[in-house]
Protein backbone atom coordinates (compact mmCIF):
# COMPACT_ATOMS: atom_id res chain seq x y z
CA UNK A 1 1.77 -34.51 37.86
CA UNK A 2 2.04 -32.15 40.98
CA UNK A 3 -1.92 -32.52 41.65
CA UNK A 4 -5.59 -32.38 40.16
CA UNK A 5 -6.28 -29.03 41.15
CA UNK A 6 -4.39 -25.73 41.42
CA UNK A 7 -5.15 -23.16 43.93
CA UNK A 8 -4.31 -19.97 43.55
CA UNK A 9 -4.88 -17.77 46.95
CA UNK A 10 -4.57 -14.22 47.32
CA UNK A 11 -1.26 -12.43 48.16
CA UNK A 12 -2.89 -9.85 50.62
CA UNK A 13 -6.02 -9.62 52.40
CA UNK A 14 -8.53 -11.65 50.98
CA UNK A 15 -12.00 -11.45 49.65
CA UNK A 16 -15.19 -13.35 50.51
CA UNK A 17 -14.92 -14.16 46.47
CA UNK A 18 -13.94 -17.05 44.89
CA UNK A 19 -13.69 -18.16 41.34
CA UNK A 20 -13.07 -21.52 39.52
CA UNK A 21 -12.38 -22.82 36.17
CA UNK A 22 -13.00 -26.97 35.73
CA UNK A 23 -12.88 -27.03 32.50
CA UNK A 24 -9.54 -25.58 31.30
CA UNK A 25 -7.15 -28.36 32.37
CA UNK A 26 -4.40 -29.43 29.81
CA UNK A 27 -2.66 -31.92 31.21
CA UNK A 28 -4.00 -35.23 29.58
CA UNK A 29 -3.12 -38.56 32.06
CA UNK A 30 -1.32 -41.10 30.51
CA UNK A 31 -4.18 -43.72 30.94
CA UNK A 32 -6.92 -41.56 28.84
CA UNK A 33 -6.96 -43.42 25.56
CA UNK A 34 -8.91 -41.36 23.74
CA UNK A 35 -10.03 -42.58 19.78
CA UNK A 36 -9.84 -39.02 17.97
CA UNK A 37 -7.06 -37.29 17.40
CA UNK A 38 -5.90 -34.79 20.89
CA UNK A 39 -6.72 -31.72 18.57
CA UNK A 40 -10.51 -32.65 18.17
CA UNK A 41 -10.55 -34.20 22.17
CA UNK A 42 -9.34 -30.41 23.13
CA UNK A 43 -11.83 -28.93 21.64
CA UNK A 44 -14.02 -29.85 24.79
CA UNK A 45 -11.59 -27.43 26.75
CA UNK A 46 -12.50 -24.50 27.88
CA UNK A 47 -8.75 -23.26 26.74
CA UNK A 48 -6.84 -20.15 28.32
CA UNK A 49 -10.16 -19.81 31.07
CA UNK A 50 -7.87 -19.71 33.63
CA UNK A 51 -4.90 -17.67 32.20
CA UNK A 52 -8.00 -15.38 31.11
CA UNK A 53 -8.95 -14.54 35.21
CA UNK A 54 -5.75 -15.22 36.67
CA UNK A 55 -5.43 -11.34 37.84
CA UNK A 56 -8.39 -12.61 40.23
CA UNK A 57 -6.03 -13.13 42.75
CA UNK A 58 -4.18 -10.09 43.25
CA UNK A 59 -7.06 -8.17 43.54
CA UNK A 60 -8.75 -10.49 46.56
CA UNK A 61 -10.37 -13.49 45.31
CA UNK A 62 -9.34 -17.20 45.16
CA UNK A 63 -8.75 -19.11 41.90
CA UNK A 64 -9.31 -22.77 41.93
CA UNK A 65 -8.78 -24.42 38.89
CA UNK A 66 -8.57 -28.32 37.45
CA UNK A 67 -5.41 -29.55 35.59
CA UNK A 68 -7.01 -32.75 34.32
CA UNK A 69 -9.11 -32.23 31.08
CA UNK A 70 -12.74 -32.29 31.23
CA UNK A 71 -13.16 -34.73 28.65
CA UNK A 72 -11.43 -37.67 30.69
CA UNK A 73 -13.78 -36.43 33.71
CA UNK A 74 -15.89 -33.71 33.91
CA UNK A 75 -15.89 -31.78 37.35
CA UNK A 76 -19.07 -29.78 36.30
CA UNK A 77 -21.52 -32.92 36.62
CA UNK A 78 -22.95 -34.89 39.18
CA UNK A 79 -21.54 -38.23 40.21
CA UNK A 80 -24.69 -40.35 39.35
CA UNK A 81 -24.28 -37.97 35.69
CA UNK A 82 -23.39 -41.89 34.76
CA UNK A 83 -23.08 -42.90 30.84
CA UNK A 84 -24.05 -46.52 31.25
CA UNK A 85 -23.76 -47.36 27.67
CA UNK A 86 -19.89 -46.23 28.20
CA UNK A 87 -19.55 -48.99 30.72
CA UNK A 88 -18.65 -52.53 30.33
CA UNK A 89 -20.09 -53.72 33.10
CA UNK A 90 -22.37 -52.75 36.04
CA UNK A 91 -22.23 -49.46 37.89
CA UNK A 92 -21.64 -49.60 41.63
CA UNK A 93 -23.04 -46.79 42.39
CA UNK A 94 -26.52 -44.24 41.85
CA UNK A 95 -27.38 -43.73 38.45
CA UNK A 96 -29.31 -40.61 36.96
CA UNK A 97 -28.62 -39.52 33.77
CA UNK A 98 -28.82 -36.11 33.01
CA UNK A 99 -29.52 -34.58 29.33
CA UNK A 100 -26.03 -33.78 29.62
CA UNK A 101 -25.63 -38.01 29.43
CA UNK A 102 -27.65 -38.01 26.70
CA UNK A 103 -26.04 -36.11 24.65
CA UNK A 104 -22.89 -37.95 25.39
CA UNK A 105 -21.26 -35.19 27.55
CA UNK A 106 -22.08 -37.02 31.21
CA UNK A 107 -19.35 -37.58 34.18
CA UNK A 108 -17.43 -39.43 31.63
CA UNK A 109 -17.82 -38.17 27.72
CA UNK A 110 -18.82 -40.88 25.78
CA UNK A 111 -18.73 -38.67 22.69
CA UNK A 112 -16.06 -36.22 21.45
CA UNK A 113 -17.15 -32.74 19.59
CA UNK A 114 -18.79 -33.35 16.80
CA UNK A 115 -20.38 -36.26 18.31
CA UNK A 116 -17.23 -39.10 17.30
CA UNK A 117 -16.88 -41.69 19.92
CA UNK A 118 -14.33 -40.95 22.39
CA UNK A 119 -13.43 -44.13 22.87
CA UNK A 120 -12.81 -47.46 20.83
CA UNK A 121 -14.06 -49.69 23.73
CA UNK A 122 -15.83 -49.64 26.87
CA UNK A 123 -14.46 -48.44 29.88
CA UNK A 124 -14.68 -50.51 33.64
CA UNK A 125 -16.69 -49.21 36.69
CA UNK A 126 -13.00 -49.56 37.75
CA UNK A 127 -11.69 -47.07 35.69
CA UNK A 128 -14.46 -44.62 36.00
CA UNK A 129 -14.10 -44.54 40.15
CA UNK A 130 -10.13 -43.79 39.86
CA UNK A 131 -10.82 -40.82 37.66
CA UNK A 132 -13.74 -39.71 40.51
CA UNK A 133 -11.13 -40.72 43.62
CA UNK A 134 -7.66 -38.78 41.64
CA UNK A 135 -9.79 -35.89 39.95
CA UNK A 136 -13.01 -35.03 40.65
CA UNK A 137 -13.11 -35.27 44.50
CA UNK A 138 -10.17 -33.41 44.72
CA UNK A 139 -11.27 -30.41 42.85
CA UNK A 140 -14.68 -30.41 45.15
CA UNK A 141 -12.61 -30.25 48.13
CA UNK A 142 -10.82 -27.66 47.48
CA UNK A 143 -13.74 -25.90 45.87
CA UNK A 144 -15.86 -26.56 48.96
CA UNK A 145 -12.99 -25.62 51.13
CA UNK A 146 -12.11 -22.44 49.79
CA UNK A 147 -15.95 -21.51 49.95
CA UNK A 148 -16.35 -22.77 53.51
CA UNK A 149 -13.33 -21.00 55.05
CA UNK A 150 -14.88 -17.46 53.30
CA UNK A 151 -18.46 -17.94 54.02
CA UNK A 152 -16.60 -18.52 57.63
CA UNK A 153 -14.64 -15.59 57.61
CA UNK A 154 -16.85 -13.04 56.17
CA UNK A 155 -20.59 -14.77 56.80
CA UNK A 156 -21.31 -14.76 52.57
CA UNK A 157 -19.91 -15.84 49.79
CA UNK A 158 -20.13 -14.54 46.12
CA UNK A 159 -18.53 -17.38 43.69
CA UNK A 160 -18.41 -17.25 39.90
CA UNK A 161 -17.80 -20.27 37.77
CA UNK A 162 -15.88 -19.67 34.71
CA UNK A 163 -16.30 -21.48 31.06
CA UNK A 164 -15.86 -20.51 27.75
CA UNK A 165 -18.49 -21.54 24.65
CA UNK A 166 -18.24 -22.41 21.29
CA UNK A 167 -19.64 -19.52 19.10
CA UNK A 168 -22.16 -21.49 17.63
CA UNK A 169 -24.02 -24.46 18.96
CA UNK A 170 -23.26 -27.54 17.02
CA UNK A 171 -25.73 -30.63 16.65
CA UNK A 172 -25.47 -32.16 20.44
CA UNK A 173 -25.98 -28.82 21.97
CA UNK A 174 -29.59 -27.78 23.04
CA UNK A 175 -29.73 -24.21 20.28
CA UNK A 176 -27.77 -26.16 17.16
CA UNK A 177 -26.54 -23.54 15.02
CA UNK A 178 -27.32 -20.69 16.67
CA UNK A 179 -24.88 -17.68 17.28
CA UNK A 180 -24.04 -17.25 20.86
CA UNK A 181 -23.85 -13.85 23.04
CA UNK A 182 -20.15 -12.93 24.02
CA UNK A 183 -21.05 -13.92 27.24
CA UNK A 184 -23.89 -16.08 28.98
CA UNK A 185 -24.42 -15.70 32.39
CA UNK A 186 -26.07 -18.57 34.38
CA UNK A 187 -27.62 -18.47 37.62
CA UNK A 188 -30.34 -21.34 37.14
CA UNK A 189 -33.37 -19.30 36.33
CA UNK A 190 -32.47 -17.06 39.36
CA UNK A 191 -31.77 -19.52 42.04
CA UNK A 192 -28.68 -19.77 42.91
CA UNK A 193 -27.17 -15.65 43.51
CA UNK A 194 -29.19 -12.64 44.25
CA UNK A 195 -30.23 -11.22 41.26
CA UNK A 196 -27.97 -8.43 42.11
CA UNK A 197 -25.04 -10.39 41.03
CA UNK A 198 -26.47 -11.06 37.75
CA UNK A 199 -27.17 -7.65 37.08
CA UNK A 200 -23.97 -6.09 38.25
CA UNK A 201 -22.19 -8.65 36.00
CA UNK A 202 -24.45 -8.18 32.68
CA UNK A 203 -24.48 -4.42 33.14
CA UNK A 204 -20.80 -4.71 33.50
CA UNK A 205 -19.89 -6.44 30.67
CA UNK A 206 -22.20 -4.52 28.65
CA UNK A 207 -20.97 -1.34 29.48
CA UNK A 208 -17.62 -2.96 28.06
CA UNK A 209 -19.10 -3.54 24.29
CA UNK A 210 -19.98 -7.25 24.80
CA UNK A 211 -23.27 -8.71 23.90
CA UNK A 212 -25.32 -10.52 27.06
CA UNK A 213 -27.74 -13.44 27.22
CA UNK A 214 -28.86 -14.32 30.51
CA UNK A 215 -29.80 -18.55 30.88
CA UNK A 216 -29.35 -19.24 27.55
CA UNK A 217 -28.39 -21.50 26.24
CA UNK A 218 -26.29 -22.32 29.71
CA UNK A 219 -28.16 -22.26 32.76
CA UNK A 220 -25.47 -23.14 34.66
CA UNK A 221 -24.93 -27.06 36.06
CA UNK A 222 -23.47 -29.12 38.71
CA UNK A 223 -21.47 -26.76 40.27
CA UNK A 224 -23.58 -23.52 40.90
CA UNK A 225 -26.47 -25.92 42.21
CA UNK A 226 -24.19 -27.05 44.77
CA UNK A 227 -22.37 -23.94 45.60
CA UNK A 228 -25.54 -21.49 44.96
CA UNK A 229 -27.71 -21.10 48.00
CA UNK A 230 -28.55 -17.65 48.57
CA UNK A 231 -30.62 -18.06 51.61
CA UNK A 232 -27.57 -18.87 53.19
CA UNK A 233 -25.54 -15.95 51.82
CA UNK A 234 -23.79 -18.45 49.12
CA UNK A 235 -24.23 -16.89 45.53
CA UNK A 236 -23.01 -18.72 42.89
CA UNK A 237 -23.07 -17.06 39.40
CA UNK A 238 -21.58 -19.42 36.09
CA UNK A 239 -20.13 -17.24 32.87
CA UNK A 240 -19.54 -18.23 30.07
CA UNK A 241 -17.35 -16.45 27.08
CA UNK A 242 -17.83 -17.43 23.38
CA UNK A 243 -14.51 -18.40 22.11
CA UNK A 244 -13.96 -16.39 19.07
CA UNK A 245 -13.68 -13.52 21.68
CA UNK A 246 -9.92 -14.47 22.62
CA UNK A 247 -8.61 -17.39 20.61
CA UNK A 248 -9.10 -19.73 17.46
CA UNK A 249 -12.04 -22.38 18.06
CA UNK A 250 -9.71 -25.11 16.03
CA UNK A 251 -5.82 -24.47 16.55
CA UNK A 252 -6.60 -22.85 20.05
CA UNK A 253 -4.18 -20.30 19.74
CA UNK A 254 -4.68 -16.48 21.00
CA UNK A 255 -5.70 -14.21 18.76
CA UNK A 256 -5.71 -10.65 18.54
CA UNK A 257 -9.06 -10.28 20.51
CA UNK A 258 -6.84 -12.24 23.69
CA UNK A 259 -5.52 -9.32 24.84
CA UNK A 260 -8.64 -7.03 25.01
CA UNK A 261 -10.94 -9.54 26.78
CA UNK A 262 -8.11 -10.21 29.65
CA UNK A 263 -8.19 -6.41 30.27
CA UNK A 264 -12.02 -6.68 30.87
CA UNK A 265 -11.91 -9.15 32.45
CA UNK A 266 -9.45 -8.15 35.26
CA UNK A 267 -11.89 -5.19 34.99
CA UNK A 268 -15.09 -6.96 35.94
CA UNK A 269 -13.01 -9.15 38.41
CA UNK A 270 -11.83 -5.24 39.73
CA UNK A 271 -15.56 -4.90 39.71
CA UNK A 272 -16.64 -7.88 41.35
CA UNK A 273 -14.14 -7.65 44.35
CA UNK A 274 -15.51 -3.80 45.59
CA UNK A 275 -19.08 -5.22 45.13
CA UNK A 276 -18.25 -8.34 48.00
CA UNK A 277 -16.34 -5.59 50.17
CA UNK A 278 -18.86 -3.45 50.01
CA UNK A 279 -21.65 -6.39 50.87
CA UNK A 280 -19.37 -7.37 53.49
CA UNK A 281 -18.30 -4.19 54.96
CA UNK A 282 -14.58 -5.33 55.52
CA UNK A 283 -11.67 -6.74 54.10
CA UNK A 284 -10.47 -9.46 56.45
């Protein structure tokens, strides 16, 4: 493995915009000894997320995105997100389970989709803190990094945190099955990016032929409360695309659709870019 986390900075003169995908990672360590079968543990990935933005670059921003897979540790929660019914004995650290740990999907998924264990024993404290020292800390540091070193260069920062979403909610999520918008965009119930960003982004998408819900079902989680202080000129926006826009929910292939939504979204990243320069007032 050549790292955790992949960076991906632009070739020219950068952006104060930065994007990041910690869910799409597809390289499975040798040590995660997952009980299902890999096809139904994938299905917690959010799949081709990455390849989906990876124009972002070229046109200013900064891509960070995890290689590990979010089911073996899950960069989008909290460290204290603790499952302590996973564990086989006592946790070192702060504990405080979030309805994301009860629902099995904490720091550490207990539970695979579909709600089958993900595991056919319990795991060590041990184990748990070399997955949060080899994965998760190094995707925050380079997340917080390549945030810092904008917000430093430009004095704001406009970040969007990318996911993708089952079309349907199945029985652990919080609207069980519902049909999803094409896209849910997530800014905690407007706290954490102007509510310009939100609006450029759902009139955007919109004006593409997609269908928009705004906080629902996802809010958005760990990562856009810790990145999304807009007081402080740090807007943090989370979107998330329903699946069955690009690829097939249970093979994961591409299908036709693929093409189509990476236009748009190159489009809205296109978008996105002149909206920071034009917040910013300069390029570099």
């Amino acid at each position: 493995m050549d790292g955790p986390v992949l960076r991906h900075d632009p070739p020219g003169e950068p952006v104060a915009l930065v994007l990041d995908s910690p869910h799409s990672g597809e390289w499975y360590p040798p040590d995660f000894d997952h009980l299902p079968q890999r096809a139904i543990v994938r299905r917690a990935e959010d799949t081709h997320v990455a390849r989906l933005w990876q124009a972002a670059p070229a046109l200013g921003a900064t891509l960070i995105e995890a290689r590990f897979p979010r089911a073996y540790i899950d960069a989008n929660r909290s460290l204290a997100d603790i499952d302590t019914a996973l564990l086989a004995d006592e946790w070192p650290g702060p504990v405080s389970p979030s309805r994301k740990t009860e629902q099995g999907i904490g720091l550490v998924w207990r539970l695979a989709r579909g709600g089958t264990p993900m595991y056919a024993r319990r795991l060590t404290s041990a184990e748990v803190l070399a997955r949060i020292d080899g994965c998760w800390r190094p995707y925050h540091a380079a997340l917080d990094e390549a945030m810092d070193a904008r917000h430093a260069q430009f004095g704001a920062v406009w970040h969007v945190n990318c996911h993708s979403m089952p079309a349907v909610g199945d029985a652990l999520s919080d609207d069980p099955g519902r049909e999803r918008a094409d896209f849910v965009l997530g800014d905690r119930d407007g706290t954490t990016c102007e509510p310009a960003l939100t609006a450029l982004v759902a009139r955007s998408v919109r004006g593409m032929g997609y269908s928009v819900a705004i906080n629902d079902p996802y809010k958005g989680v760990e990562i856009v409360r810790r990145h999304g202080r807009p007081a402080e000129q740090r807007h943090s926006l989370q979107i998330e695309l329903k699946r069955t826009l690009y690829m097939d929910e249970h093979t994961l292939e591409p299908t036709a659709g693929y093409a189509r939504l990476h236009r748009d979204l190159t489009e809205l990243a296109r978008i996105l870019a002149d909206y920071v320069r034009s917040r910013t007032g300069r390029t570099a």
